[in-house]
C-alpha atoms as a PDB file:
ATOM      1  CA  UNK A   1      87.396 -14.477 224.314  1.00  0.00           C
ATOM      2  CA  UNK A   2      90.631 -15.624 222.730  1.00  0.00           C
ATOM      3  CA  UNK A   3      90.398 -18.680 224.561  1.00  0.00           C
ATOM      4  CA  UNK A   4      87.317 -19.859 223.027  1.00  0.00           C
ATOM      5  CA  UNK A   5      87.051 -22.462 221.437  1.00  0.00           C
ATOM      6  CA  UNK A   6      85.865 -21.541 217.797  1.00  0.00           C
ATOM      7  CA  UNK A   7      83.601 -24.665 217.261  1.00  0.00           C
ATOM      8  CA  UNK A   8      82.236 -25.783 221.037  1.00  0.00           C
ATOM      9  CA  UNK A   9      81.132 -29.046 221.970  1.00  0.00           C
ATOM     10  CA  UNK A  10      82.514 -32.195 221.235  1.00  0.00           C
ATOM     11  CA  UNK A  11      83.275 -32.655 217.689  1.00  0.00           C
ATOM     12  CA  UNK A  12      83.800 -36.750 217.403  1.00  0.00           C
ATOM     13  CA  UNK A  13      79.958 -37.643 216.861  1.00  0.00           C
ATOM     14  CA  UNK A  14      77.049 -35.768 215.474  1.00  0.00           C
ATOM     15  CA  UNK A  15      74.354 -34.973 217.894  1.00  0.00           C
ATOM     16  CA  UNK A  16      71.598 -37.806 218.836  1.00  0.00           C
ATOM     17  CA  UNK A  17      68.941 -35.545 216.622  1.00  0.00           C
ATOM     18  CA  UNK A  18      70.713 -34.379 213.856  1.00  0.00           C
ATOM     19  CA  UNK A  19      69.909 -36.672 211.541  1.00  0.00           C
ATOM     20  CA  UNK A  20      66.567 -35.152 210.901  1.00  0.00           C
ATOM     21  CA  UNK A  21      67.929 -31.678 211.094  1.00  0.00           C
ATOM     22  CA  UNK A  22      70.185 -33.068 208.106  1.00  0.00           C
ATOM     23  CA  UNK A  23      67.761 -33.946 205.858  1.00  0.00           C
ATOM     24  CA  UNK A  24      65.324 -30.737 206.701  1.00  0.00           C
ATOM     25  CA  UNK A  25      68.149 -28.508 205.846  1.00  0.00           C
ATOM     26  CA  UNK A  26      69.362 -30.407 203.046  1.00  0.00           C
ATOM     27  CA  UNK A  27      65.363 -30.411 201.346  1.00  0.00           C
ATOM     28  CA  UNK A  28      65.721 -26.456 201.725  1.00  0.00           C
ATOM     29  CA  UNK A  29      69.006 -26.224 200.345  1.00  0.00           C
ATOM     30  CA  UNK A  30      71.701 -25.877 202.874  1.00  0.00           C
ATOM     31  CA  UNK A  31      75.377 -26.951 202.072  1.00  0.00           C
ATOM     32  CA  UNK A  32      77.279 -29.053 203.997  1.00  0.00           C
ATOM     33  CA  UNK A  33      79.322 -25.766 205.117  1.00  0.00           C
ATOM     34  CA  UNK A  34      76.236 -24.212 206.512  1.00  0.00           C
ATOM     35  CA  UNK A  35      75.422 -27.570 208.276  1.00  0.00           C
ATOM     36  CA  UNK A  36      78.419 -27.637 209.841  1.00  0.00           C
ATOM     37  CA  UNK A  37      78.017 -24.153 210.819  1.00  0.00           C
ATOM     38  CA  UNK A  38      74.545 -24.860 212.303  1.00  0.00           C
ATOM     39  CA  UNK A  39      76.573 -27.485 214.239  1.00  0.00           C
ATOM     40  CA  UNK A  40      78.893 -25.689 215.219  1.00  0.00           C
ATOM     41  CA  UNK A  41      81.611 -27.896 213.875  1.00  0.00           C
ATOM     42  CA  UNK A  42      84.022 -27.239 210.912  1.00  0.00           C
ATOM     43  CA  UNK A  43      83.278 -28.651 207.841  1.00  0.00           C
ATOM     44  CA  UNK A  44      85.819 -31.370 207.264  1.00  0.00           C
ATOM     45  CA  UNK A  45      83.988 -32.983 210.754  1.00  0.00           C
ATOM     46  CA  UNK A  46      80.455 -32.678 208.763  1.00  0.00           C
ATOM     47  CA  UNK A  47      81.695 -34.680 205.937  1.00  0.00           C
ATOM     48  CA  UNK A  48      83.696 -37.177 208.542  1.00  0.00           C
ATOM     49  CA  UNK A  49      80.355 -37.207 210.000  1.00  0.00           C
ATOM     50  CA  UNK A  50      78.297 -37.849 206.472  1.00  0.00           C
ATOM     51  CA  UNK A  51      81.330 -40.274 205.511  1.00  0.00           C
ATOM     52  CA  UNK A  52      81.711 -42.419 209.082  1.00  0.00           C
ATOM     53  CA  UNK A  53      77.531 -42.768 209.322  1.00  0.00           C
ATOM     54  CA  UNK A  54      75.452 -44.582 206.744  1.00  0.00           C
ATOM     55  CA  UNK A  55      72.325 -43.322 207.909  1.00  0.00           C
ATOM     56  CA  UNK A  56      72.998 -39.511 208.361  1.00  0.00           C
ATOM     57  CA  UNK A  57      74.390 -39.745 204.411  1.00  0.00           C
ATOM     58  CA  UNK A  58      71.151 -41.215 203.993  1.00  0.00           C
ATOM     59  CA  UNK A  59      69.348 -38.534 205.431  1.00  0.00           C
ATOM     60  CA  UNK A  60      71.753 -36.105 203.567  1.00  0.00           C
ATOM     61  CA  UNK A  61      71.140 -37.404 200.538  1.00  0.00           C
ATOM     62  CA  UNK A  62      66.925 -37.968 200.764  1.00  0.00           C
ATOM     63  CA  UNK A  63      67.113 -34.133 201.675  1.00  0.00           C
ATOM     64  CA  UNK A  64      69.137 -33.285 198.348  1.00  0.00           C
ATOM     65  CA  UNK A  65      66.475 -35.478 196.727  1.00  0.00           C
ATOM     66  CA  UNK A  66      63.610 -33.452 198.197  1.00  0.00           C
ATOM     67  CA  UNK A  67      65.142 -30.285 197.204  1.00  0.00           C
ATOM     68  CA  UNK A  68      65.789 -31.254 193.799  1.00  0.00           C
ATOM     69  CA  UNK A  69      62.208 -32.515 193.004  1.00  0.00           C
ATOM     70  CA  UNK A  70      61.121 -29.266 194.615  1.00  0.00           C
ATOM     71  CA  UNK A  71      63.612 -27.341 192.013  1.00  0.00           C
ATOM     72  CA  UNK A  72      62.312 -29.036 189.451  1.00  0.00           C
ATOM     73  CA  UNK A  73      58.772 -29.083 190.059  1.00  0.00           C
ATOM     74  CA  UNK A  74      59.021 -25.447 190.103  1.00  0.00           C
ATOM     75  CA  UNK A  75      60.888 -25.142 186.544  1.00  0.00           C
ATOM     76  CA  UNK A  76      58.205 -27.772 185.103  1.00  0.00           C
ATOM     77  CA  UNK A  77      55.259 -25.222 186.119  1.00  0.00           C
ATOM     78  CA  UNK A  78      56.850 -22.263 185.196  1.00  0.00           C
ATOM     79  CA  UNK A  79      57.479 -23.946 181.320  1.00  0.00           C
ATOM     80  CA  UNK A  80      54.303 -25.497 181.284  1.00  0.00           C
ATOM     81  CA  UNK A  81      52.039 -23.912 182.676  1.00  0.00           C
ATOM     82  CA  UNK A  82      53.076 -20.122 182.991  1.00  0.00           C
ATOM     83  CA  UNK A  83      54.545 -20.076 179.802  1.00  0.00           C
ATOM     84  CA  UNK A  84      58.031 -19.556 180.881  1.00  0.00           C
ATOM     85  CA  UNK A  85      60.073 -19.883 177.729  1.00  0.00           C
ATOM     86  CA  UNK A  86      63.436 -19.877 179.312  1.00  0.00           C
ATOM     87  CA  UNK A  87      62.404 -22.012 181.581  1.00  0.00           C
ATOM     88  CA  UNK A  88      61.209 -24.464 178.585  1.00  0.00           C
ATOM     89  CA  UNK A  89      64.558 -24.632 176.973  1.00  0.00           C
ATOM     90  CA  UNK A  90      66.803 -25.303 179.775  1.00  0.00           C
ATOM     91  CA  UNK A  91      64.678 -28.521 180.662  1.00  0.00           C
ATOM     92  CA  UNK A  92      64.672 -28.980 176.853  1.00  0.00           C
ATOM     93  CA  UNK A  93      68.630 -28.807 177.482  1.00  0.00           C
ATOM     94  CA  UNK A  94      68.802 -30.655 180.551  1.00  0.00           C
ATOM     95  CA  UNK A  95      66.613 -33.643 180.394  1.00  0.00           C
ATOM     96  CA  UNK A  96      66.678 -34.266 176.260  1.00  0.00           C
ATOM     97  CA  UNK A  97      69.537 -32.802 175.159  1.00  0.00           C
ATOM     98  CA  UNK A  98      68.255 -30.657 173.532  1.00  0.00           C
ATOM     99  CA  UNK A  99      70.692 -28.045 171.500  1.00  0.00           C
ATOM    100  CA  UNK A 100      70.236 -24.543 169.701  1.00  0.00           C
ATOM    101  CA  UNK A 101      70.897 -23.934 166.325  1.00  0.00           C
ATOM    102  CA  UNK A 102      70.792 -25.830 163.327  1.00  0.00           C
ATOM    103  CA  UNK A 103      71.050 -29.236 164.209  1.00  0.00           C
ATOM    104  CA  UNK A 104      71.204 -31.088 159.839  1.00  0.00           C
ATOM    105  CA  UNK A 105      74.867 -30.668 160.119  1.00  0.00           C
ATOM    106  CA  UNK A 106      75.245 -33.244 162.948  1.00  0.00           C
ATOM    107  CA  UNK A 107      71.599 -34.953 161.970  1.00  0.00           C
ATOM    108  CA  UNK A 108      73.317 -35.856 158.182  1.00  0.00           C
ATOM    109  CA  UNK A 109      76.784 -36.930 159.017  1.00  0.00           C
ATOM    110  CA  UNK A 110      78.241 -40.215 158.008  1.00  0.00           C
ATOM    111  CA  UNK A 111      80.871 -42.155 159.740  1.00  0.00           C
ATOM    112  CA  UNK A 112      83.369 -43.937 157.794  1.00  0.00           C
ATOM    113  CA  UNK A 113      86.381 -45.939 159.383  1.00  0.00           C
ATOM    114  CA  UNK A 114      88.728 -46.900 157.175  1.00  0.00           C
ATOM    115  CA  UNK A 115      91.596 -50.047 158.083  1.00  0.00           C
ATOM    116  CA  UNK A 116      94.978 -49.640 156.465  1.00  0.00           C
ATOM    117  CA  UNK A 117      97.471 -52.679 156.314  1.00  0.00           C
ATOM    118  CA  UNK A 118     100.794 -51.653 158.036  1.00  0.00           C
ATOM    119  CA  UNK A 119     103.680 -50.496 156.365  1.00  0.00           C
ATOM    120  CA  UNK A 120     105.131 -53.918 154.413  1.00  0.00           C
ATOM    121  CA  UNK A 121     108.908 -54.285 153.389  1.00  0.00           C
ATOM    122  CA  UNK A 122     109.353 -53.784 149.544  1.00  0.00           C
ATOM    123  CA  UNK A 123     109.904 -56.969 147.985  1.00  0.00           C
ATOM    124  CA  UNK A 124     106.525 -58.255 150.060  1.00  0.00           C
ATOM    125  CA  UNK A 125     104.754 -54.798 148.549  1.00  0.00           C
ATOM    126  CA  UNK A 126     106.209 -55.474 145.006  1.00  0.00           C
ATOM    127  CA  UNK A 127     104.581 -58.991 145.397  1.00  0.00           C
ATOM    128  CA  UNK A 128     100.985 -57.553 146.513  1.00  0.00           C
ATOM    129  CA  UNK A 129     101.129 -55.012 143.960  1.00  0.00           C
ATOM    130  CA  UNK A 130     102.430 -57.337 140.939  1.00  0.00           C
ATOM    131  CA  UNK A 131      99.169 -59.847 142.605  1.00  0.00           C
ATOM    132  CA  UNK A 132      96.763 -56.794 142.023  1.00  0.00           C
ATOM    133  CA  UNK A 133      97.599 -55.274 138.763  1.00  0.00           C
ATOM    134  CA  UNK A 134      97.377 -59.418 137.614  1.00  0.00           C
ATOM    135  CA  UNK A 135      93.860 -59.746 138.498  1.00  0.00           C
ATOM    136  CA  UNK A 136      92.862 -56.541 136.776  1.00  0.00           C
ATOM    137  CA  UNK A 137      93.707 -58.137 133.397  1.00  0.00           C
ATOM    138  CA  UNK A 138      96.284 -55.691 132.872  1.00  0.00           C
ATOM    139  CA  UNK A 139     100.641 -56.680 132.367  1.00  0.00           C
ATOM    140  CA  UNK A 140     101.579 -58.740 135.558  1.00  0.00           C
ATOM    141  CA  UNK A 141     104.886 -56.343 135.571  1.00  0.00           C
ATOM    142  CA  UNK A 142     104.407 -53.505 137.860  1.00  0.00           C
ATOM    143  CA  UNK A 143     107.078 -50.786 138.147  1.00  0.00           C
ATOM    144  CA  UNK A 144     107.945 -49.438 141.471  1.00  0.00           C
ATOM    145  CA  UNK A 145     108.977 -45.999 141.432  1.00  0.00           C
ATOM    146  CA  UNK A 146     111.815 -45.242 143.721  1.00  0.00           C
ATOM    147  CA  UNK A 147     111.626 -42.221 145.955  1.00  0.00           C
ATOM    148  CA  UNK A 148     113.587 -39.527 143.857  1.00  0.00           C
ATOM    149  CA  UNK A 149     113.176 -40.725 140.686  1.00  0.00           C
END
């Protein structure tokens, strides 16, 4: 028995009929782990597999489909039509985003940007600032305040 070979069979291509087998396990929610398993192949050589054949990712991936719509189908009865509360708000969550709590404090908020001119040397600033104070109709002499003073 320690001679055995832990995954038998040859392990370079996927069975003739497993693409089927892929998708009917994937629709009832196998992972690739327990495909590989079913195999009897490692996992790594199920995703070489998956990854190395269009058609059996295709068959993966219409099986994930299946399973899904089946999940979800499921959920949608239970909020809709047996009244299933938690059931409501996790599709509320899921599908529209829905979120708990008072929502005005993100409903209300404004966005302002605003653009501020780089830093400019002083004699350019004493110019722009001497242009500013002109236009207000007040003296056209502006007094810069050294740092310290």
């Amino acid at each position: 028995m320690a001679n055995e070979k832990k995954y038998p069979g040859n392990t370079k291509h996927p069975p003739a009929d497993c693409a089927e087998k892929i998708r009917d396990w994937a629709a009832i929610g196998y992972s690739k782990k327990a495909m590989a398993y079913r195999f009897g192949v490692c996992a790594e050589t199920m995703n070489r597999w998956l990854a190395d054949d269009p058609e059996l990712q295709r068959e993966f991936e219409q099986g994930r489909e299946r399973e899904h719509q089946a999940l979800f189908n499921s959920l949608f009865t239970q909020a809709t039509s047996r009244g299933n509360v938690t059931a409501a708000i996790f599709l509320l969550k899921s599908r529209h985003g829905y979120r708990e709590g008072d929502q005005s404090d993100i409903a209300n908020r404004v966005s302002i940007t605003f653009q501020l001119p780089g830093a400019l040397p002083m004699d350019q600033y004493t110019k722009a600032l001497e242009k500013t104070v002109g236009r207000k109709g007040k003296s056209n002499e502006a007094k810069v305040i050294e740092h310290g003073e």
